[in-house]
N, C-alpha and C. Protein backbone atom coordinates (compact mmCIF):
# COMPACT_ATOMS: atom_id res chain seq x y z
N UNK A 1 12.56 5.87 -11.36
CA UNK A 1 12.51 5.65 -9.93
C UNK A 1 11.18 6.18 -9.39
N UNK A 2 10.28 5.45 -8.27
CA UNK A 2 8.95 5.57 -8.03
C UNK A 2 9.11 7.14 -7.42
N UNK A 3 10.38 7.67 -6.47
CA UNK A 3 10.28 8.27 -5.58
C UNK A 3 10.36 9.66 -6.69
N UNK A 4 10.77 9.94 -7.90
CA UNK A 4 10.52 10.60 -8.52
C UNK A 4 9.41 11.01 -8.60
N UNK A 5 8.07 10.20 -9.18
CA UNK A 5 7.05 10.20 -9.26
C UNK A 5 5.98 10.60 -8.70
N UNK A 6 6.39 11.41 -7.42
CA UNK A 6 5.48 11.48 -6.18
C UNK A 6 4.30 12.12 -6.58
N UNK A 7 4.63 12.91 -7.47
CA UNK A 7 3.66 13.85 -7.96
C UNK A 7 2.30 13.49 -9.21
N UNK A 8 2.58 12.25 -9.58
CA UNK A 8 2.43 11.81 -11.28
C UNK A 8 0.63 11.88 -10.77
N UNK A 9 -0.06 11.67 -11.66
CA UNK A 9 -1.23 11.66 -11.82
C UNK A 9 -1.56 10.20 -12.06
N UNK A 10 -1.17 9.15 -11.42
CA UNK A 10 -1.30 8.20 -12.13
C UNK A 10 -1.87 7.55 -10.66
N UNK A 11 -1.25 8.38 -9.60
CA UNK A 11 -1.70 7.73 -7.73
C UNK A 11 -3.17 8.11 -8.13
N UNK A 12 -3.44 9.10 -8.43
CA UNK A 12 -5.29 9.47 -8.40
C UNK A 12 -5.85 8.58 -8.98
N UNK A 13 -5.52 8.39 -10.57
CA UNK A 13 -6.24 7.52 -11.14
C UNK A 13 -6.29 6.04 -10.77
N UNK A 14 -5.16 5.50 -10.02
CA UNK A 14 -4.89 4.18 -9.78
C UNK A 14 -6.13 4.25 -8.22
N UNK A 15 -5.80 5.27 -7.90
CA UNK A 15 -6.79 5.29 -6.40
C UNK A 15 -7.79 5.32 -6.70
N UNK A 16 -8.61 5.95 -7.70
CA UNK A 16 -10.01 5.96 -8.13
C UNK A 16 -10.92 4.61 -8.25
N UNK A 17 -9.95 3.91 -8.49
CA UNK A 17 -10.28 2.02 -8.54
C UNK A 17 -10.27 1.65 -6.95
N UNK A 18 -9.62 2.05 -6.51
CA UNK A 18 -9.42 1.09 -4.95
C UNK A 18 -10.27 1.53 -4.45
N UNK A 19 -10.83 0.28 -3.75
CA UNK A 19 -11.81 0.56 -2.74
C UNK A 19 -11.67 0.75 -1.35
N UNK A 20 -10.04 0.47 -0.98
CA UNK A 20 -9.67 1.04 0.63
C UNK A 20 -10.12 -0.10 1.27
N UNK A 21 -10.48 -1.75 0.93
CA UNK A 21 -11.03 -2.54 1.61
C UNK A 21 -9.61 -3.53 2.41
N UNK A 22 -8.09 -3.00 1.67
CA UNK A 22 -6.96 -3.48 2.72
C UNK A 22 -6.57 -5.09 2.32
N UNK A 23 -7.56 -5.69 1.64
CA UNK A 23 -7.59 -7.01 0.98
C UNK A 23 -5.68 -6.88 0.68
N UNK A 24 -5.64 -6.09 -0.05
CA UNK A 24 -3.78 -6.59 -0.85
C UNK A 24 -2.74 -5.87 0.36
N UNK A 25 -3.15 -5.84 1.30
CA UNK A 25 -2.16 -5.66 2.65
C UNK A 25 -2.52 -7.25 3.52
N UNK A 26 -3.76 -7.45 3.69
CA UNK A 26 -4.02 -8.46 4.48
C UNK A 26 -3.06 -9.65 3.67
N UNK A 27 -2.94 -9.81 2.53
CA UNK A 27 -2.37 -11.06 1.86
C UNK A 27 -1.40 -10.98 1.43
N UNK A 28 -0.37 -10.04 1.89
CA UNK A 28 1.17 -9.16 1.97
C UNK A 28 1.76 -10.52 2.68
N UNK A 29 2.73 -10.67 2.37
CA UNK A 29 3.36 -11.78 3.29
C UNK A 29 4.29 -10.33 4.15
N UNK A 30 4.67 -9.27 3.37
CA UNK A 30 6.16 -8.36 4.16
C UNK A 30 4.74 -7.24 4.88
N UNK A 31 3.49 -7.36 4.89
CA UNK A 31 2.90 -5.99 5.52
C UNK A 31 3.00 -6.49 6.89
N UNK A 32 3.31 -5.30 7.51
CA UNK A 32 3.15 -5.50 9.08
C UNK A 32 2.54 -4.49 9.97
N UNK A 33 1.65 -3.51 9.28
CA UNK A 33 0.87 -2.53 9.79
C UNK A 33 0.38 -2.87 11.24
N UNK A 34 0.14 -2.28 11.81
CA UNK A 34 -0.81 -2.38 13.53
C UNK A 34 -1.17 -0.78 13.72
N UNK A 35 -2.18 -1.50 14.54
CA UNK A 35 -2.36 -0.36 15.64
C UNK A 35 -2.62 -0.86 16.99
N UNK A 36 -3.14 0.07 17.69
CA UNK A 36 -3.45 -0.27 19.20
C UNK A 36 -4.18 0.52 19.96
N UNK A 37 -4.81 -0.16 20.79
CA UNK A 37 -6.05 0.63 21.33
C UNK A 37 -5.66 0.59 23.19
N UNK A 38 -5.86 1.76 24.04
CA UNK A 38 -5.79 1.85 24.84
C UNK A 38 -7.21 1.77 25.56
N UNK A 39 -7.61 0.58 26.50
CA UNK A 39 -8.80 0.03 27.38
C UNK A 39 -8.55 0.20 28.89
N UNK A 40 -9.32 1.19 29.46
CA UNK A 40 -9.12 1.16 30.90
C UNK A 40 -10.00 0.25 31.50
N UNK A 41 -9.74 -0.19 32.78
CA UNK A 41 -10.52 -0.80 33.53
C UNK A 41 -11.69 0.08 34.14
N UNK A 42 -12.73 -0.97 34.70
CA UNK A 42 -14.19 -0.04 34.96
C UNK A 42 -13.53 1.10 36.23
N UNK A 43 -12.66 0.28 36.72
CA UNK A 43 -12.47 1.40 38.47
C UNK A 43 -10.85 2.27 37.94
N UNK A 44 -10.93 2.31 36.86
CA UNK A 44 -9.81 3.65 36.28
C UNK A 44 -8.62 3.60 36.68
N UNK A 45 -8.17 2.37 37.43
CA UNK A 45 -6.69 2.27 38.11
C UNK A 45 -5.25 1.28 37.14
N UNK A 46 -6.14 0.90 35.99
CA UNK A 46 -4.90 0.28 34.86
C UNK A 46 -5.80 0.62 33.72
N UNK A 47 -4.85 -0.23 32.85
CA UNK A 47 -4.86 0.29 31.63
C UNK A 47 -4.70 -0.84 30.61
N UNK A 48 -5.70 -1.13 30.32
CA UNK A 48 -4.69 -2.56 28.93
C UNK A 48 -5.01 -2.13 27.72
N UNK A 49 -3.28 -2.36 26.90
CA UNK A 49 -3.19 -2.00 25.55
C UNK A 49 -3.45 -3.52 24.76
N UNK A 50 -3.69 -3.01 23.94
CA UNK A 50 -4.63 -4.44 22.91
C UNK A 50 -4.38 -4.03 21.32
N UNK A 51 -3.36 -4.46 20.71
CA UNK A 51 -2.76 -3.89 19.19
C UNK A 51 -3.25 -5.10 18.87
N UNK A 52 -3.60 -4.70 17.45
CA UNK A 52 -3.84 -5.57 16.39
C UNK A 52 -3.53 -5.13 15.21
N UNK A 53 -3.39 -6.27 14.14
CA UNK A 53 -3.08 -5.57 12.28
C UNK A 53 -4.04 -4.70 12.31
N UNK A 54 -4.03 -3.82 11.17
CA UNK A 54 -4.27 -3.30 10.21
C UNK A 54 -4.42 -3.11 8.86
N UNK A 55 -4.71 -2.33 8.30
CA UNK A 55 -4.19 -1.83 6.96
C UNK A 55 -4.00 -0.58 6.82
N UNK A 56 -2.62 -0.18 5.88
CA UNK A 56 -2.75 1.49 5.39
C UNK A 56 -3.49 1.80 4.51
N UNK A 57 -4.46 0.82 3.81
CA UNK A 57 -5.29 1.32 2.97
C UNK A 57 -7.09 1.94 4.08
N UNK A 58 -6.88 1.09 4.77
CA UNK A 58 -8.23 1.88 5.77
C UNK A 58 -8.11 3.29 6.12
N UNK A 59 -9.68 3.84 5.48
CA UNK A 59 -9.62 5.46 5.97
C UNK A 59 -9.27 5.95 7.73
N UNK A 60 -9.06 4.97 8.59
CA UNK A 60 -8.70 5.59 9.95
C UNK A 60 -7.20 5.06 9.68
N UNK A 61 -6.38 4.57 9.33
CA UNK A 61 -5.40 4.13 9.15
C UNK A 61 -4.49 5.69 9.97
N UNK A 62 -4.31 6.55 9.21
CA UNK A 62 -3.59 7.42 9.88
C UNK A 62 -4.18 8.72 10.60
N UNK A 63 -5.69 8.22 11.21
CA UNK A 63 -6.14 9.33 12.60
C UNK A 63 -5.42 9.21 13.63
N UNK A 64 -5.18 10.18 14.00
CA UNK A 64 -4.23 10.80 15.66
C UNK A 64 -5.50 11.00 16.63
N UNK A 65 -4.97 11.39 17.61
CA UNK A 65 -5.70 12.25 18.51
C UNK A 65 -6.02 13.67 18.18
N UNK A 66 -7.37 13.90 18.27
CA UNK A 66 -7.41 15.40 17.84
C UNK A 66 -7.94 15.18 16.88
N UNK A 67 -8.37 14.27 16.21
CA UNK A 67 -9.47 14.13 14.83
C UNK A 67 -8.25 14.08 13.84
N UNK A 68 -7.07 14.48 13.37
CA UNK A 68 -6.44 14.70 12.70
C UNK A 68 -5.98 13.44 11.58
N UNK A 69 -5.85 13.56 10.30
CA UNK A 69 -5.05 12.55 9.54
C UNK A 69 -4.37 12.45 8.58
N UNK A 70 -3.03 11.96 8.81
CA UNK A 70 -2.03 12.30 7.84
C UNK A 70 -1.94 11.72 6.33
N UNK A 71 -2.59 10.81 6.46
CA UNK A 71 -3.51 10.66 4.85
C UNK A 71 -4.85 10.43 4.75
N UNK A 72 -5.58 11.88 4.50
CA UNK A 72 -6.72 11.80 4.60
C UNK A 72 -7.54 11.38 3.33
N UNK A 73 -6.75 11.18 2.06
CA UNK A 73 -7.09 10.62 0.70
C UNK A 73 -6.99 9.39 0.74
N UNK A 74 -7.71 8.86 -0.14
CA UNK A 74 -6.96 7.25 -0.60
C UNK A 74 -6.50 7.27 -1.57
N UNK A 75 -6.18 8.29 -2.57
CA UNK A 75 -4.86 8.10 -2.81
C UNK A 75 -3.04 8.85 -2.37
N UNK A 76 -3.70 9.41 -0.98
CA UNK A 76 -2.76 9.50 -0.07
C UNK A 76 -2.09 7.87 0.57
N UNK A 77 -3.26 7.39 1.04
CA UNK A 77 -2.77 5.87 1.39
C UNK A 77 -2.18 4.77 0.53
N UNK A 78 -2.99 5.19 -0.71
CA UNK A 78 -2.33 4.30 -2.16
C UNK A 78 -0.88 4.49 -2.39
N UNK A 79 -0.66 5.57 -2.29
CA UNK A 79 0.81 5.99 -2.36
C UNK A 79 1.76 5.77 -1.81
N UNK A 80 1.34 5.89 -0.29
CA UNK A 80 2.10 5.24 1.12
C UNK A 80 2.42 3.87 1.02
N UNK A 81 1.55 3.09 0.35
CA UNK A 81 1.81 1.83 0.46
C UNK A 81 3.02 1.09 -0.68
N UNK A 82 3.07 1.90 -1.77
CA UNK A 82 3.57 1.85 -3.08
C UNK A 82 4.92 2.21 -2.54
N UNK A 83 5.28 3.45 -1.68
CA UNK A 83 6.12 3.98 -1.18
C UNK A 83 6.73 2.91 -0.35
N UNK A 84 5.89 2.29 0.43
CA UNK A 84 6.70 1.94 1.67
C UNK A 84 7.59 0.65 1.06
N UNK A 85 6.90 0.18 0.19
CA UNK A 85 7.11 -0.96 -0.88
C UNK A 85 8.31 -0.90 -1.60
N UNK A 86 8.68 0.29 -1.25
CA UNK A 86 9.53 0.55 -3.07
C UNK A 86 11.00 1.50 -2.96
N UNK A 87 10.17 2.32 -1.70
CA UNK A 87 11.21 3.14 -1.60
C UNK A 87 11.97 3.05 0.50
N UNK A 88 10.55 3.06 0.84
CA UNK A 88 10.71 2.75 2.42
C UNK A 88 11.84 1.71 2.98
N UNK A 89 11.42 0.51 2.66
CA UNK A 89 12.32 -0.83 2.62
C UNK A 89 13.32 -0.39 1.91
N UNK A 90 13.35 -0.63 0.77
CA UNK A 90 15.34 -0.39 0.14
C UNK A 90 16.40 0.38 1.27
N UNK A 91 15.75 1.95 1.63
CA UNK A 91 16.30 2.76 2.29
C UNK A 91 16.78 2.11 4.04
N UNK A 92 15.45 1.35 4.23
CA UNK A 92 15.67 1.09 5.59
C UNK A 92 16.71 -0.51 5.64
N UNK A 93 16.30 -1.59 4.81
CA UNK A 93 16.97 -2.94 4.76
C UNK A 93 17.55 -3.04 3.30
N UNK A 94 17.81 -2.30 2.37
CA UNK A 94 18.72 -2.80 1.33
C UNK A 94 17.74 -3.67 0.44
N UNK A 95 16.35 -3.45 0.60
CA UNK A 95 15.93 -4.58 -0.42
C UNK A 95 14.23 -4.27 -0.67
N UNK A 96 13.65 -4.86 -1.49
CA UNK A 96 12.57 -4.31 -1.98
C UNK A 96 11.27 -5.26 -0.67
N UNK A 97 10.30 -3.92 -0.18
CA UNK A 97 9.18 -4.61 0.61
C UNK A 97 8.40 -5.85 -0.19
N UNK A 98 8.67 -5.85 -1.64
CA UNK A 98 7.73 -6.73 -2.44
C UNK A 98 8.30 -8.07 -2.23
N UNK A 99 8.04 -8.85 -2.53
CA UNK A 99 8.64 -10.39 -3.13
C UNK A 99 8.24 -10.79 -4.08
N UNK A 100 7.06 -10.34 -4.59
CA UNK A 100 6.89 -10.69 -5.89
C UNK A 100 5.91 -11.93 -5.86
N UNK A 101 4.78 -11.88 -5.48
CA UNK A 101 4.65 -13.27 -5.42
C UNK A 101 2.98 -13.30 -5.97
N UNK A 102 2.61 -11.68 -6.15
CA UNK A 102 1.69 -11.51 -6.92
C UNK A 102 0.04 -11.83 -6.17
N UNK A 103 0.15 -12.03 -4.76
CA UNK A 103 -1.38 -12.54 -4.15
C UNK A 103 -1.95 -10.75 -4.06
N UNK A 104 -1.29 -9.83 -3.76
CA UNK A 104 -2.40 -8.22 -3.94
C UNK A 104 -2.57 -8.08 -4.88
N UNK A 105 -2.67 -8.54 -6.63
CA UNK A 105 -3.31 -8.40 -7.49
C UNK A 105 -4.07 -9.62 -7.98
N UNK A 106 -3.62 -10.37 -7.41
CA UNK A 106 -4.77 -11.65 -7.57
C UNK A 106 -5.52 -11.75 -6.85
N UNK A 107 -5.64 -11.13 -5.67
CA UNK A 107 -6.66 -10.99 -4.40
C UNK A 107 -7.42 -9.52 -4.81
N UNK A 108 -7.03 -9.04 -5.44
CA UNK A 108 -7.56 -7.06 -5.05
C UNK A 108 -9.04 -7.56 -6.00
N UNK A 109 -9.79 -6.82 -5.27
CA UNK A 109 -11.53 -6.79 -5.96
C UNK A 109 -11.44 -5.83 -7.16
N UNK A 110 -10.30 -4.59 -6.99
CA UNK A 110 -11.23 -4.04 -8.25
C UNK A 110 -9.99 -4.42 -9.16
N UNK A 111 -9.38 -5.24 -9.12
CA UNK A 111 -8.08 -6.03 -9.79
C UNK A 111 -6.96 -4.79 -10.31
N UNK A 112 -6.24 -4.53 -9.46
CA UNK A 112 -4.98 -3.26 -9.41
C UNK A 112 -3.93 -4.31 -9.33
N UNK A 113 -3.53 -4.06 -10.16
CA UNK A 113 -1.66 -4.98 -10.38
C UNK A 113 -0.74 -3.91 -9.81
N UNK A 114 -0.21 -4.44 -8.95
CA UNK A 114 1.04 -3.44 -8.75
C UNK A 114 2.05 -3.26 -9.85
N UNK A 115 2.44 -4.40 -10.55
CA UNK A 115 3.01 -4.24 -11.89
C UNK A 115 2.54 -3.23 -12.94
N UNK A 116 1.63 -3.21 -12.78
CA UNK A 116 0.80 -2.34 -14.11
C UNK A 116 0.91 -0.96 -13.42
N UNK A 117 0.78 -0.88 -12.29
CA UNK A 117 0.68 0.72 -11.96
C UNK A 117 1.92 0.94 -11.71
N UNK A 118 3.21 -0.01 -11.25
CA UNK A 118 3.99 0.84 -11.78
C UNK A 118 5.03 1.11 -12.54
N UNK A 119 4.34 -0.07 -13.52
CA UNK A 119 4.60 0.46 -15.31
C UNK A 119 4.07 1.67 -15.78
N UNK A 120 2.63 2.20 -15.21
CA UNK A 120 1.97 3.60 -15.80
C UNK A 120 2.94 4.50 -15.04
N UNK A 121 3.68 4.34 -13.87
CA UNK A 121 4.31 5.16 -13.21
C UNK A 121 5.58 5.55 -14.15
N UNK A 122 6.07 4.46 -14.94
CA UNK A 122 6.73 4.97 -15.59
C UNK A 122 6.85 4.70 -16.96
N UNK A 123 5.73 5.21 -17.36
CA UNK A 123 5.36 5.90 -18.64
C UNK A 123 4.84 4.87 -19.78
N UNK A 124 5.01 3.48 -19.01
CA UNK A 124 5.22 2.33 -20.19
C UNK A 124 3.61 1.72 -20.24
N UNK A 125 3.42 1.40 -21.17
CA UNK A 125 1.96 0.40 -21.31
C UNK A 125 0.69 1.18 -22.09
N UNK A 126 1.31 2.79 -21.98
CA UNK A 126 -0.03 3.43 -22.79
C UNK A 126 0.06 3.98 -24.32
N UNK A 127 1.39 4.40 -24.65
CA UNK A 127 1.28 4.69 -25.84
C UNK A 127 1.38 3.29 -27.00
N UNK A 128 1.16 4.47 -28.09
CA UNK A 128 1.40 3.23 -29.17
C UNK A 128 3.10 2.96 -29.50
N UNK A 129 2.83 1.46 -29.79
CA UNK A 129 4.42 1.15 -30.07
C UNK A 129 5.54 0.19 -29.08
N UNK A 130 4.38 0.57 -27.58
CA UNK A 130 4.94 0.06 -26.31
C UNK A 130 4.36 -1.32 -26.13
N UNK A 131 5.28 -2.51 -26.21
CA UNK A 131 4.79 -4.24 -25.96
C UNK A 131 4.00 -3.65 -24.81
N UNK A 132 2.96 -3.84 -24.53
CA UNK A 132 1.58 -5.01 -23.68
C UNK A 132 2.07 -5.78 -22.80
N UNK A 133 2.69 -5.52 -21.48
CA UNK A 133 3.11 -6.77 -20.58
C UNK A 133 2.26 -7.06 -19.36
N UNK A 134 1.97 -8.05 -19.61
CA UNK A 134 0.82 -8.61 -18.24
C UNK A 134 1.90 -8.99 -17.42
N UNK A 135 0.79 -8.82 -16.16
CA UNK A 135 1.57 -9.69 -14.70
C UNK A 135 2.52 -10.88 -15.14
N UNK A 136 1.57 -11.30 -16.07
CA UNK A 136 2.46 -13.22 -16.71
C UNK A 136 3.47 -13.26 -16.81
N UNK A 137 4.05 -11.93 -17.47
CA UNK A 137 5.11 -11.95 -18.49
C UNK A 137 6.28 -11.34 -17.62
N UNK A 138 6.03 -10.67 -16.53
CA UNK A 138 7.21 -10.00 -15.87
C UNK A 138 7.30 -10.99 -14.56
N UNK A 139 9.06 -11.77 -14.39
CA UNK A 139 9.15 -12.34 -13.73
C UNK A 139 10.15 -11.42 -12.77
N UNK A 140 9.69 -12.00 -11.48
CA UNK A 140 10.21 -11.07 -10.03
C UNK A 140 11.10 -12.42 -9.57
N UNK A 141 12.35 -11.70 -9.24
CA UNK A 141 12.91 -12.46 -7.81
C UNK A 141 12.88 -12.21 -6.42
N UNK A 142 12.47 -13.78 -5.74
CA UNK A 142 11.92 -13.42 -4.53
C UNK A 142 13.97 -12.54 -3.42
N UNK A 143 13.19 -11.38 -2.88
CA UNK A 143 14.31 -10.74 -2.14
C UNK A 143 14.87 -11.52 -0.37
């Protein structure tokens, strides 16, 4: 189970590859990240809010007010996203954030399979003895 894992050494190394450029959120069919920006008018008497997507892989992704940020790593954000994927969704709707449909590792620049990382998550793909399974070979049902 991923949520075991919180700790594994495998978020650093998988983060060491990412470049934080948000590419495999933008082409998420289930991501729904935002934010929103508060714009006053020139004579200070309203206020218009103006949200737009995001990504949790962008380093402002989780700044507050006050300079502050609750994942100030990227592989703080790598994790969050793996999380929200895996463990977030099940807990909240009964079912996995993924669908399986494979466009964040066919889109990602420095090519991160979510499959593969989290097969290293759990333990499979590095020693000797363990079948070799590519993206190809592991079939997902859509949730």
């Amino acid at each position: 189970m991923i949520e075991l894992e919180y700790e594994s050494q495998v978020w650093e190394e998988e983060a060491k590859r990412c470049l934080g450029c948000g590419t495999c959120t933008n082409v998420c069919p289930t991501c729904f990240c935002y934010s929103s920006v508060d714009i006053p008018s020139i004579d200070g008497r309203t206020v218009s809010r103006i949200e737009f997507t995001t990504s949790c892989q962008y380093p402002y992704y989780s700044l507050v007010a006050g300079g502050h940020y609750f994942k100030p790593k990227r592989s703080d954000r790598f994790k969050h996203r793996y999380y929200h994927k895996f463990v977030g969704y099940p807990y909240q709707v009964g079912k996995f954030g993924c669908v399986g449909c494979g466009r964040c590792s066919a889109e990602c620049p420095a090519k991160i399979s979510i499959v593969q990382t989290l097969k290293k998550l759990k333990g499979e793909g590095n020693e000797e003895g363990v079948r070799k399974v590519t993206d190809e070979t592991i079939t997902t049902r859509p949730v």
